[in-house]
Protein backbone atom coordinates (compact mmCIF):
# COMPACT_ATOMS: atom_id res chain seq x y z
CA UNK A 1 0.00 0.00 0.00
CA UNK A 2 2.96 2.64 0.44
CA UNK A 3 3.96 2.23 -3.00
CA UNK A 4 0.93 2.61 -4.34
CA UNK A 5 0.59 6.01 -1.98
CA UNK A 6 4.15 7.21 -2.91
CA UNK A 7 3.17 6.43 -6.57
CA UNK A 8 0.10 8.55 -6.00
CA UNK A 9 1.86 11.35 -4.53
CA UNK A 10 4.26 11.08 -7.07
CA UNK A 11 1.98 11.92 -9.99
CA UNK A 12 0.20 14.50 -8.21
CA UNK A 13 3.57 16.46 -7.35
CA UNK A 14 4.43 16.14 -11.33
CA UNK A 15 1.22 17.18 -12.23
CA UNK A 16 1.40 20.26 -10.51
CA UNK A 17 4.57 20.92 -12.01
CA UNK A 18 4.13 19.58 -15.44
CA UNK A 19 5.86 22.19 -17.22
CA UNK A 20 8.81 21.20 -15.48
CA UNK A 21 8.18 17.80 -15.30
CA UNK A 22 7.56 17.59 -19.08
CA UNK A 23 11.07 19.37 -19.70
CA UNK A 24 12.75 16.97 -17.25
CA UNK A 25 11.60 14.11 -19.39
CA UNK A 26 12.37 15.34 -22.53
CA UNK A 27 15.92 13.62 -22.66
CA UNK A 28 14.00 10.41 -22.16
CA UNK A 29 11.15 10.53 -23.89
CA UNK A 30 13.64 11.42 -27.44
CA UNK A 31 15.95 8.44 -26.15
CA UNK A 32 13.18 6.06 -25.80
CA UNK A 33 11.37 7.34 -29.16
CA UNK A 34 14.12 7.17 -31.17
CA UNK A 35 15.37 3.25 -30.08
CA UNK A 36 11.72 2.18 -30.75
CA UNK A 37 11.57 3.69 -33.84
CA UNK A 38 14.74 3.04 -35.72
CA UNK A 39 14.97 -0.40 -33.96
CA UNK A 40 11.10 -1.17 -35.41
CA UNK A 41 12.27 0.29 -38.80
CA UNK A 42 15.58 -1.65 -39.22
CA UNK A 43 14.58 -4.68 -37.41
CA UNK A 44 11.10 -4.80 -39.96
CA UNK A 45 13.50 -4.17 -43.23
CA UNK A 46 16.04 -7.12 -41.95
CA UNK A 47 13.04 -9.43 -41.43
CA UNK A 48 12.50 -8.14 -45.47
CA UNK A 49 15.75 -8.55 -46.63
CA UNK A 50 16.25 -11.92 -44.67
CA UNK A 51 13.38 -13.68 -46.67
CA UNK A 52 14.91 -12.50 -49.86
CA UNK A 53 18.22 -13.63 -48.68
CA UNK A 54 16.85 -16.74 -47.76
CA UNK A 55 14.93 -17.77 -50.94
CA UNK A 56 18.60 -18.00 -52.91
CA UNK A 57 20.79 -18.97 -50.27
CA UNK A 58 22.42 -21.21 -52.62
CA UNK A 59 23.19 -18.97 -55.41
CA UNK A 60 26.52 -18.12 -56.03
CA UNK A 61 27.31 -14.88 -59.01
CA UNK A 62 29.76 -14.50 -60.97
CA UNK A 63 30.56 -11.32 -62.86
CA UNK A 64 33.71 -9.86 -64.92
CA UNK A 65 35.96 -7.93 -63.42
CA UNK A 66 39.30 -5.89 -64.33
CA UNK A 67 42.86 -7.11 -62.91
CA UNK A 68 43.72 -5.15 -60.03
CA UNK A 69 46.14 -2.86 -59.50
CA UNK A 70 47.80 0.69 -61.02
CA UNK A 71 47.09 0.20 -64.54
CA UNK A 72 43.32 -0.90 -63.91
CA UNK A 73 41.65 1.95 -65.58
CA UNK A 74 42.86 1.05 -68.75
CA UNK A 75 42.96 -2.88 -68.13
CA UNK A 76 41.15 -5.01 -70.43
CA UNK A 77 38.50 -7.23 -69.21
CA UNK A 78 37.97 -11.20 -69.89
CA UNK A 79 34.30 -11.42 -70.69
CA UNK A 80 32.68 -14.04 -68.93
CA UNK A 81 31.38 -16.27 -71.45
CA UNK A 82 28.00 -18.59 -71.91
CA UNK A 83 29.56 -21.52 -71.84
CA UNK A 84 31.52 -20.98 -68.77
CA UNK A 85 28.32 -21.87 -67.37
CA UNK A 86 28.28 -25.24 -68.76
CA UNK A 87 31.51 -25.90 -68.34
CA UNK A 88 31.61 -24.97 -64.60
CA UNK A 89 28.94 -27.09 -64.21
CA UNK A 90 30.81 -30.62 -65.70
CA UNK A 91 34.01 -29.09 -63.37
CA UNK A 92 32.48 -28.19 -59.98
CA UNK A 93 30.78 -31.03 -57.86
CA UNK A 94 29.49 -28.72 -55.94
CA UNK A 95 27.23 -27.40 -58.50
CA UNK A 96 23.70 -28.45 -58.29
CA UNK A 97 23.11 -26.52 -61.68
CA UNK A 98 23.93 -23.22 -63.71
CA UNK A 99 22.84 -20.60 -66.31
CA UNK A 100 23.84 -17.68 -67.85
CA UNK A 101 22.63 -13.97 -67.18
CA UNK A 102 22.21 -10.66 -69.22
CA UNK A 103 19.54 -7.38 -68.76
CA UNK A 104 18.81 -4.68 -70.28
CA UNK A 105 16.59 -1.30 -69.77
CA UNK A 106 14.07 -1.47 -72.62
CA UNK A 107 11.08 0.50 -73.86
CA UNK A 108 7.90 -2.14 -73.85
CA UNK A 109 4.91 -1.35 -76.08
CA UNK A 110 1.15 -2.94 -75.33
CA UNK A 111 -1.72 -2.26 -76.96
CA UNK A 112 -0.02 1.32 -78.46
CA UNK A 113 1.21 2.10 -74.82
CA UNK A 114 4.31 2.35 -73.96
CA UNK A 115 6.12 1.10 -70.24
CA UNK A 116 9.90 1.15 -68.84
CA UNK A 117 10.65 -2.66 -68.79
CA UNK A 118 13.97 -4.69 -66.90
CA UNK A 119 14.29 -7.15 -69.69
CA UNK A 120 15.99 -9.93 -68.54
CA UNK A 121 18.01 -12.88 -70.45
CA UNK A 122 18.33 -16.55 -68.93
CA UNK A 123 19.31 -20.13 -70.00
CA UNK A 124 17.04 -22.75 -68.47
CA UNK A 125 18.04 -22.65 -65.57
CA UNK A 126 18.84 -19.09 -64.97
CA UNK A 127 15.33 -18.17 -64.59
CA UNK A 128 14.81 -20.84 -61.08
CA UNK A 129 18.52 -19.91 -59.84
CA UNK A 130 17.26 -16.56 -58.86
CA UNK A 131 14.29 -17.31 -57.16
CA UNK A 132 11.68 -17.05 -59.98
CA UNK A 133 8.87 -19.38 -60.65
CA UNK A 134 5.93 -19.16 -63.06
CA UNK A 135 2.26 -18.36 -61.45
CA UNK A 136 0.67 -19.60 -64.66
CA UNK A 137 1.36 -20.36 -68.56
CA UNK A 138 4.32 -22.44 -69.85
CA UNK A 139 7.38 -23.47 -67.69
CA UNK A 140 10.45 -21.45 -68.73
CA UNK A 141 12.32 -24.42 -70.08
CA UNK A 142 14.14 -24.97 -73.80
CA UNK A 143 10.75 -27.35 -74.68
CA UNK A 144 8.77 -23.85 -74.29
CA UNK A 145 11.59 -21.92 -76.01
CA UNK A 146 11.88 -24.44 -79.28
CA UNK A 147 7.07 -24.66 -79.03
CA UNK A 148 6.66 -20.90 -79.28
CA UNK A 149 8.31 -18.08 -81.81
CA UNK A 150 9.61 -15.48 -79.46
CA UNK A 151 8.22 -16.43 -76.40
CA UNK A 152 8.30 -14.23 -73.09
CA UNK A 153 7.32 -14.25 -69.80
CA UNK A 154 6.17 -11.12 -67.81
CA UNK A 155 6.32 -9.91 -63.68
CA UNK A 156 3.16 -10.83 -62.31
CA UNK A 157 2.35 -6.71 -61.01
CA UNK A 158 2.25 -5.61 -64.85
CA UNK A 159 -0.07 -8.88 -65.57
CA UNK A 160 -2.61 -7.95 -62.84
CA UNK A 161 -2.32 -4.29 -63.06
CA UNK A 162 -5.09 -2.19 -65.04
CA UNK A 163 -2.98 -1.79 -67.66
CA UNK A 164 -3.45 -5.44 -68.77
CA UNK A 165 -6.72 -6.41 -70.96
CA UNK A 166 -7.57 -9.78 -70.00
CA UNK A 167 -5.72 -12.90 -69.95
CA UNK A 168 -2.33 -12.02 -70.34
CA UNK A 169 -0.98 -15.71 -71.60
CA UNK A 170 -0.84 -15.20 -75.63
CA UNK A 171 -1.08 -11.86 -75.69
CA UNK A 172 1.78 -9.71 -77.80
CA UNK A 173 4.14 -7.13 -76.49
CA UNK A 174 6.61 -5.40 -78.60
CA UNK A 175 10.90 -5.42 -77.39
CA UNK A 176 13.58 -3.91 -79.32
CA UNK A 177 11.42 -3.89 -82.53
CA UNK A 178 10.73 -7.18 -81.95
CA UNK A 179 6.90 -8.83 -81.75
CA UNK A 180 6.92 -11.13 -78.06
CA UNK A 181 4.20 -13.84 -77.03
CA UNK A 182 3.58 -13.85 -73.51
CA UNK A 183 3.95 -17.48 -72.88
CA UNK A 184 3.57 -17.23 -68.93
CA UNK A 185 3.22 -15.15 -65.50
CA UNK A 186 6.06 -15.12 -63.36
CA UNK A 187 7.05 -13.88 -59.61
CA UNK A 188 10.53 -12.78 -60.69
CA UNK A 189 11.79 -9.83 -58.44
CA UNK A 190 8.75 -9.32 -57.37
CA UNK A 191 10.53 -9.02 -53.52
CA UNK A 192 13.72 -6.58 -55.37
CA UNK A 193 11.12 -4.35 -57.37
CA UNK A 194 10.56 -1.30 -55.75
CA UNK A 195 9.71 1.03 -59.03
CA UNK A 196 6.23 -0.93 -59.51
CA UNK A 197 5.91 0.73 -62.91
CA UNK A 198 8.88 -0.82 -64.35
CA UNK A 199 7.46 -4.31 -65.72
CA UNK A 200 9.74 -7.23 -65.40
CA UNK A 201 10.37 -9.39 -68.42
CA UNK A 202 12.26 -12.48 -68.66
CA UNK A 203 12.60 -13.97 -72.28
CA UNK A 204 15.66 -16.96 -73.14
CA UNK A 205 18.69 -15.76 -73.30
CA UNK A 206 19.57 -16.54 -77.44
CA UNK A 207 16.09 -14.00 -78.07
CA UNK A 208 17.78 -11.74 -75.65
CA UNK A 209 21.10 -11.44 -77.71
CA UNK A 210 18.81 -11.87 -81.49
CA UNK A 211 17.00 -8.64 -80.18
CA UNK A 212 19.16 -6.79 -77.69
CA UNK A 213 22.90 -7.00 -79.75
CA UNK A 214 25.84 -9.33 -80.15
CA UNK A 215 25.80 -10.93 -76.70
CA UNK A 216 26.50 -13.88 -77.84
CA UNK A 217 30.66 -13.71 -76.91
CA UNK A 218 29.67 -12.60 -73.02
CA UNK A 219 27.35 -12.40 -70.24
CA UNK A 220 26.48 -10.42 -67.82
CA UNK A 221 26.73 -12.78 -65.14
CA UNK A 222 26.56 -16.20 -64.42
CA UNK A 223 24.19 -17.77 -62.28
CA UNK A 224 25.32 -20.84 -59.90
CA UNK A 225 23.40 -22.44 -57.42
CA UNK A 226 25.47 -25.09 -55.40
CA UNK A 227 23.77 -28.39 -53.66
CA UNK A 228 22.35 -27.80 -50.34
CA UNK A 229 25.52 -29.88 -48.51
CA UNK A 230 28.35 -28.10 -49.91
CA UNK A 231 29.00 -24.77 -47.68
CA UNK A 232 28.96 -21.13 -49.62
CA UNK A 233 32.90 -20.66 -48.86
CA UNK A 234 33.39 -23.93 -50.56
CA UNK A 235 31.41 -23.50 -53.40
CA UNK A 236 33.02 -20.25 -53.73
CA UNK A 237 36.90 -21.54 -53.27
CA UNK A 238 35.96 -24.63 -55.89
CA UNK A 239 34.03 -21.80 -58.68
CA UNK A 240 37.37 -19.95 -58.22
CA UNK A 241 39.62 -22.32 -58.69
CA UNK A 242 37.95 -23.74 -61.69
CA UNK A 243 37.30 -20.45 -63.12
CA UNK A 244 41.03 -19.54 -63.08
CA UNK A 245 41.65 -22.64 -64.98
CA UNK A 246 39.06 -21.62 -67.86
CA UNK A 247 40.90 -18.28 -67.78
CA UNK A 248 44.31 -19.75 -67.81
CA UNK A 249 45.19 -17.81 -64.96
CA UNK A 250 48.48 -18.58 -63.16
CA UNK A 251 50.51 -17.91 -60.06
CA UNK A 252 50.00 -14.49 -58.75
CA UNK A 253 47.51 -13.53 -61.56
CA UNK A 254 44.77 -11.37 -60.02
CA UNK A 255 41.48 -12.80 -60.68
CA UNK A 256 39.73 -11.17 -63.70
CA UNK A 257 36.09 -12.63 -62.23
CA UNK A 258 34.13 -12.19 -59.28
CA UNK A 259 32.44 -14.82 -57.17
CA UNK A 260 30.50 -14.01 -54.11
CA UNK A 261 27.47 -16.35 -52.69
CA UNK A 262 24.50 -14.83 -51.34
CA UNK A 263 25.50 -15.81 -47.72
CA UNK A 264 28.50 -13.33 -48.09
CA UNK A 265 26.01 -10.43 -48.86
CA UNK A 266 23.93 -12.08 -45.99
CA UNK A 267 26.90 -11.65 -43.83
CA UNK A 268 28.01 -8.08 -45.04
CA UNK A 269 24.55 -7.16 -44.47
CA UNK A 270 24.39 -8.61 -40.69
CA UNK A 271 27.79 -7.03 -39.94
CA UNK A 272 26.61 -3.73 -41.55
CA UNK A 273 23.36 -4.07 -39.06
CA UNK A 274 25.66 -4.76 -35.87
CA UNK A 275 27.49 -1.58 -36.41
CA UNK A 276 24.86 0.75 -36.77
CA UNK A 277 23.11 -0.96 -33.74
CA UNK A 278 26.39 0.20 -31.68
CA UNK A 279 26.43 3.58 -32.93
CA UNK A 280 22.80 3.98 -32.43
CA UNK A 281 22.97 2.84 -28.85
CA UNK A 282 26.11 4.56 -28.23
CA UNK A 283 24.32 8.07 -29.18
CA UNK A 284 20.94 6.84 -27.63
CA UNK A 285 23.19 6.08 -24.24
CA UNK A 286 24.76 9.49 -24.34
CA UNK A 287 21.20 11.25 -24.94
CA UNK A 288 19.89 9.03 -21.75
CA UNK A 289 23.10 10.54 -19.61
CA UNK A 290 21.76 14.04 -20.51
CA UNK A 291 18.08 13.19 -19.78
CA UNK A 292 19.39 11.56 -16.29
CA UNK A 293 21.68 14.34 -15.01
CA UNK A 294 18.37 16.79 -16.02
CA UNK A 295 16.36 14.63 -13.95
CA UNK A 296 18.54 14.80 -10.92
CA UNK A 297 18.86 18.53 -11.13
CA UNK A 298 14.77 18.58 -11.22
CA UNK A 299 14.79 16.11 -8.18
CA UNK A 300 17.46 18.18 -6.23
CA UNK A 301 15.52 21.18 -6.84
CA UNK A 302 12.09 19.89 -5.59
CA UNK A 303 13.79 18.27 -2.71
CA UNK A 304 15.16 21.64 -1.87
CA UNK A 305 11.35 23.37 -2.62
CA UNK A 306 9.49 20.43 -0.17
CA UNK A 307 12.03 20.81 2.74
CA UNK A 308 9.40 22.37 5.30
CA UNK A 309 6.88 19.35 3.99
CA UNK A 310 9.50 16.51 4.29
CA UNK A 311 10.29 18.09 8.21
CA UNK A 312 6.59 17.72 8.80
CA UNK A 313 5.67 14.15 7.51
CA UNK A 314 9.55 13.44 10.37
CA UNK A 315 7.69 14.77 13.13
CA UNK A 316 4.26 13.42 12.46
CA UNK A 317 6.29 9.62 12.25
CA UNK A 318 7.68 9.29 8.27
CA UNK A 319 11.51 7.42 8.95
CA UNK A 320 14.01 8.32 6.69
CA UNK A 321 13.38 5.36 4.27
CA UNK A 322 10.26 6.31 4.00
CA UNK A 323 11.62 10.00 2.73
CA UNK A 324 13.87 8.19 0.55
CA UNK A 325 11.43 6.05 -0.89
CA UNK A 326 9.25 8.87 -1.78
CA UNK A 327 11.39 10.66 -3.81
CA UNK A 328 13.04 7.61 -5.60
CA UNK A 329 9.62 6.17 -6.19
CA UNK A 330 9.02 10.20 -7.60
CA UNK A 331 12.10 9.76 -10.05
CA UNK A 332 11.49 6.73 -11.24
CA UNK A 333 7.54 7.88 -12.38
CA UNK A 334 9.18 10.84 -14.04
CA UNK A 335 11.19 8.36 -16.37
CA UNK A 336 9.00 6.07 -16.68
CA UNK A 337 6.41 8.39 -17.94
CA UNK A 338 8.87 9.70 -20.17
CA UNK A 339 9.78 6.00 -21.43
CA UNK A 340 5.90 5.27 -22.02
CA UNK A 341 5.44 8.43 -23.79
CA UNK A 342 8.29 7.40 -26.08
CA UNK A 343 7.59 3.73 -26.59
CA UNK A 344 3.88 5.16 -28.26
CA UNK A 345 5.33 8.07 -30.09
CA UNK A 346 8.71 5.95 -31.35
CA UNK A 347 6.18 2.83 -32.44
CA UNK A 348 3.88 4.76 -34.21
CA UNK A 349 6.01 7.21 -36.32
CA UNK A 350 7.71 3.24 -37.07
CA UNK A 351 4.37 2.49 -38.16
CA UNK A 352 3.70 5.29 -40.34
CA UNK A 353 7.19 5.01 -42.11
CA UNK A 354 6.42 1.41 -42.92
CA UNK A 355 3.23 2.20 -44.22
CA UNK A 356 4.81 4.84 -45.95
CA UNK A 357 7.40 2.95 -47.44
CA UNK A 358 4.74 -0.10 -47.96
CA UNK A 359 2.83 2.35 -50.96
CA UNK A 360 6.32 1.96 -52.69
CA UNK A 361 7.11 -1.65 -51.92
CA UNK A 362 4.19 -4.07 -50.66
CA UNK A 363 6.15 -6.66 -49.84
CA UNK A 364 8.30 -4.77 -47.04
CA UNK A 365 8.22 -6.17 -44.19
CA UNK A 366 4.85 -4.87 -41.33
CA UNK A 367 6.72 -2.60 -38.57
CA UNK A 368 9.01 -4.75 -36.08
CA UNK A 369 6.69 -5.14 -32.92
CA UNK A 370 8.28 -6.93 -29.62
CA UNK A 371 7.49 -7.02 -26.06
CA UNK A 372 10.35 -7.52 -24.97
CA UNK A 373 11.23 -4.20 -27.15
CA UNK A 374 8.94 -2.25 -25.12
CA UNK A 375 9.47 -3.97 -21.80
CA UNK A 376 12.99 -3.51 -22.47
CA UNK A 377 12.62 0.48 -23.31
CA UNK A 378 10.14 0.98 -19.98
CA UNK A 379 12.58 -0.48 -17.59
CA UNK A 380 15.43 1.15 -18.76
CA UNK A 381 13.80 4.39 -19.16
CA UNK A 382 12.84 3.16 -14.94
CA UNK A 383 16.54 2.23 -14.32
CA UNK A 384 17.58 5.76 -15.32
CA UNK A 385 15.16 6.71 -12.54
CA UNK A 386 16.83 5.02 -9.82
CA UNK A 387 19.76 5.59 -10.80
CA UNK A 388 19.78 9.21 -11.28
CA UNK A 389 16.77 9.87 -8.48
CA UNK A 390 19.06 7.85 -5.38
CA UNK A 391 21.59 11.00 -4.88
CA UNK A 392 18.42 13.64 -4.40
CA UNK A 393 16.37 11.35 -2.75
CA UNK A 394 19.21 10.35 -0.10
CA UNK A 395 20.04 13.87 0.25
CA UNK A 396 16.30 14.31 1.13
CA UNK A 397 16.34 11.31 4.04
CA UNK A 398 19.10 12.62 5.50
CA UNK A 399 17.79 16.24 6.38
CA UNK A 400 17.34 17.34 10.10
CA UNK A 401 13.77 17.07 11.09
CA UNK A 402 14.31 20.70 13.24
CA UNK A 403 16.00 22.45 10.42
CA UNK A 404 13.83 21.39 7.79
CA UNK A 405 10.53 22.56 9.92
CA UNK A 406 12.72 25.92 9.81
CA UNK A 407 13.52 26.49 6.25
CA UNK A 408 11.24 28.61 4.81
């Protein structure tokens, strides 16, 4: 019952100072607000970024790259070419299967409209390596490729927007000069689209070079996706290897590739996540110093103002815990209030940034929302409290009973 009375006298003394009090807790409150919110944000966009890692975790890319060193501006590249991929393939145990990559920026025209399109180029393969798979229509495979003249297969947001008239499957778009039958629907970057008026379209990669330019000498990238058993740094080491030896690369030749698996993005991305957590709490820990030493001055200064009340409630009985009690119990409401206020303000401006940023991309992650987030926030934001409020509230225990009843 005497914390629930020291509670109570708590909130009336800060109400009748709320001004002050509200000032006091202003250190807090911005603390607290700005973990929950940038903690929400970034914690909702790994969840996002997580699922996309985690639907190619076994893709491995490879991409040209000049020889390093001082004369690497005007270094000539090795192309990476399409039958690397096949060849890598027969070489590399480790390789469950892969296919060979280009894209272009094109200008799409349907029904006499014309769209921005990511045309995209794959082998067989290529198309299942990164994560795509066809809603409806024909399956991307050379069968489809040899059945229909030109065939193509567009992202599923330009197939169910308004612009579409009907069934898509059969339909004609027009690439590069170039008449296309839409032979299917497909998912394909859905997750890495956030322009939703650029319309994805995948198409095999010979129609791709036939339309597009001479690609047939080189590709863009190549596409690997390694069995499930064999680890990304040794799919990565064994790709190397093997692609040195199609390069006839020797001794202390730089590599004139790059290989990198999805789990070292993955990682890069984690690591890149851990930092900015320590340099957001790091600046959230220095703003909570500054918020506690304001609340100890506040403290010290209504100790000082209640003197002549804190001498009465010793003569009528109160011991000095009691005192001490009272204003720690006083403290930690003032925080704690402040904490609350910026758990609701952080998590909803979190809320309205994802919603913001949900009009752009719909498949962002919802807002990050934890418990033990919140629970977390609140008793620190308390902790402060105690911390900061013992020093007044000792100071206030320890007055004389005689000299306090004097002060005036």
């Amino acid at each position: 019952m005497m914390l629930f009375e020291n509670i109570r006298i708590a909130l009336v003394e800060l109400w009748a100072n709320r001004l002050r009090s509200l000032l006091a807790v202003l250190g807090i409150f911005i603390a607290t607000a700005a973990t929950i919110s940038v903690v929400s944000i970034v914690l909702g966009f790994n969840q996002y970024i997580s699922a996309m890692f985690l639907a190619s975790k076994d893709t491995v890319y490879l991409w040209p790259d000049m020889p390093r060193g001082s004369n690497r501006m005007v270094a000539r590249f090795t192309p990476l070419k399409p039958e690397d991929a096949a060849t890598l393939k027969d070489m590399v145990p480790e390789i469950r299967r892969s296919a060979v990559n280009i894209n272009t920026s094109s200008t799409l025209v349907y029904r006499g409209h014309e769209f921005t399109a990511n045309v995209v180029g794959f082998s067989e393969d290529g198309m299942a390596i990164e994560g795509g798979t066809v809603l409806r229509g024909r399956p991307f495979t050379e069968a489809t490729f040899r059945s229909i003249r030109s065939p193509c297969w567009i992202g599923d947001d330009f197939a169910t927007g308004p612009d579409m008239a009907g069934d898509p499957i059969g339909q004609v778009i027009e690439l590069g000069g170039e008449v296309f039958t839409i032979a299917g629907v497909t998912d394909l970057y859905s997750q890495r689209n956030m322009d939703k008026s650029t319309v994805v379209v995948a198409m095999p990669y010979t129609a791709f070079c036939r339309v597009f330019g001479n690609y047939n000498d080189y590709a863009n990238r190549i596409l690997v996706q390694k069995h499930e058993a064999a680890s990304p740094a040794q799919a990565e080491t064994a790709i190397r290897r093997a692609m040195r030896r199609l390069h006839d690369l020797t001794g202390n030749e730089p590599d004139d590739f790059e290989v990198r698996s999805v789990s070292s993005f993955q990682e890069k991305f984690t690591s890149f996540i851990s930092v900015s957590g320590g340099i957001l709490f790091a600046i959230v820990g220095v703003s909570l110093l500054v918020g506690g030493i304001g609340i100890m001055n506040i403290m010290l200064v209504s100790v000082r103002e209640r003197t002549r009340e804190i001498g009465i409630r010793m003569a009528v009985g109160a011991r000095r815990r009691d005192i001490l009690m009272q204003f720690l119990v006083e403290s930690i409401t003032l925080c704690s209030l402040g904490g609350l206020l910026g758990i609701i303000s952080g998590q909803t401006f979190a809320l309205a940034v994802t919603r913001l940023i949900g009009l752009l991309a719909p498949e962002f992650g919802e807002v990050y929302f934890s418990w033990w987030l919140i629970g977390g926030s609140l008793a620190f934001s308390a902790s402060v409290g105690i911390i900061f409020g013992v020093l007044p509230a000792r100071d206030a225990s320890k007055l004389d009973p005689i000299e306090a009843l004097r002060f005036s």
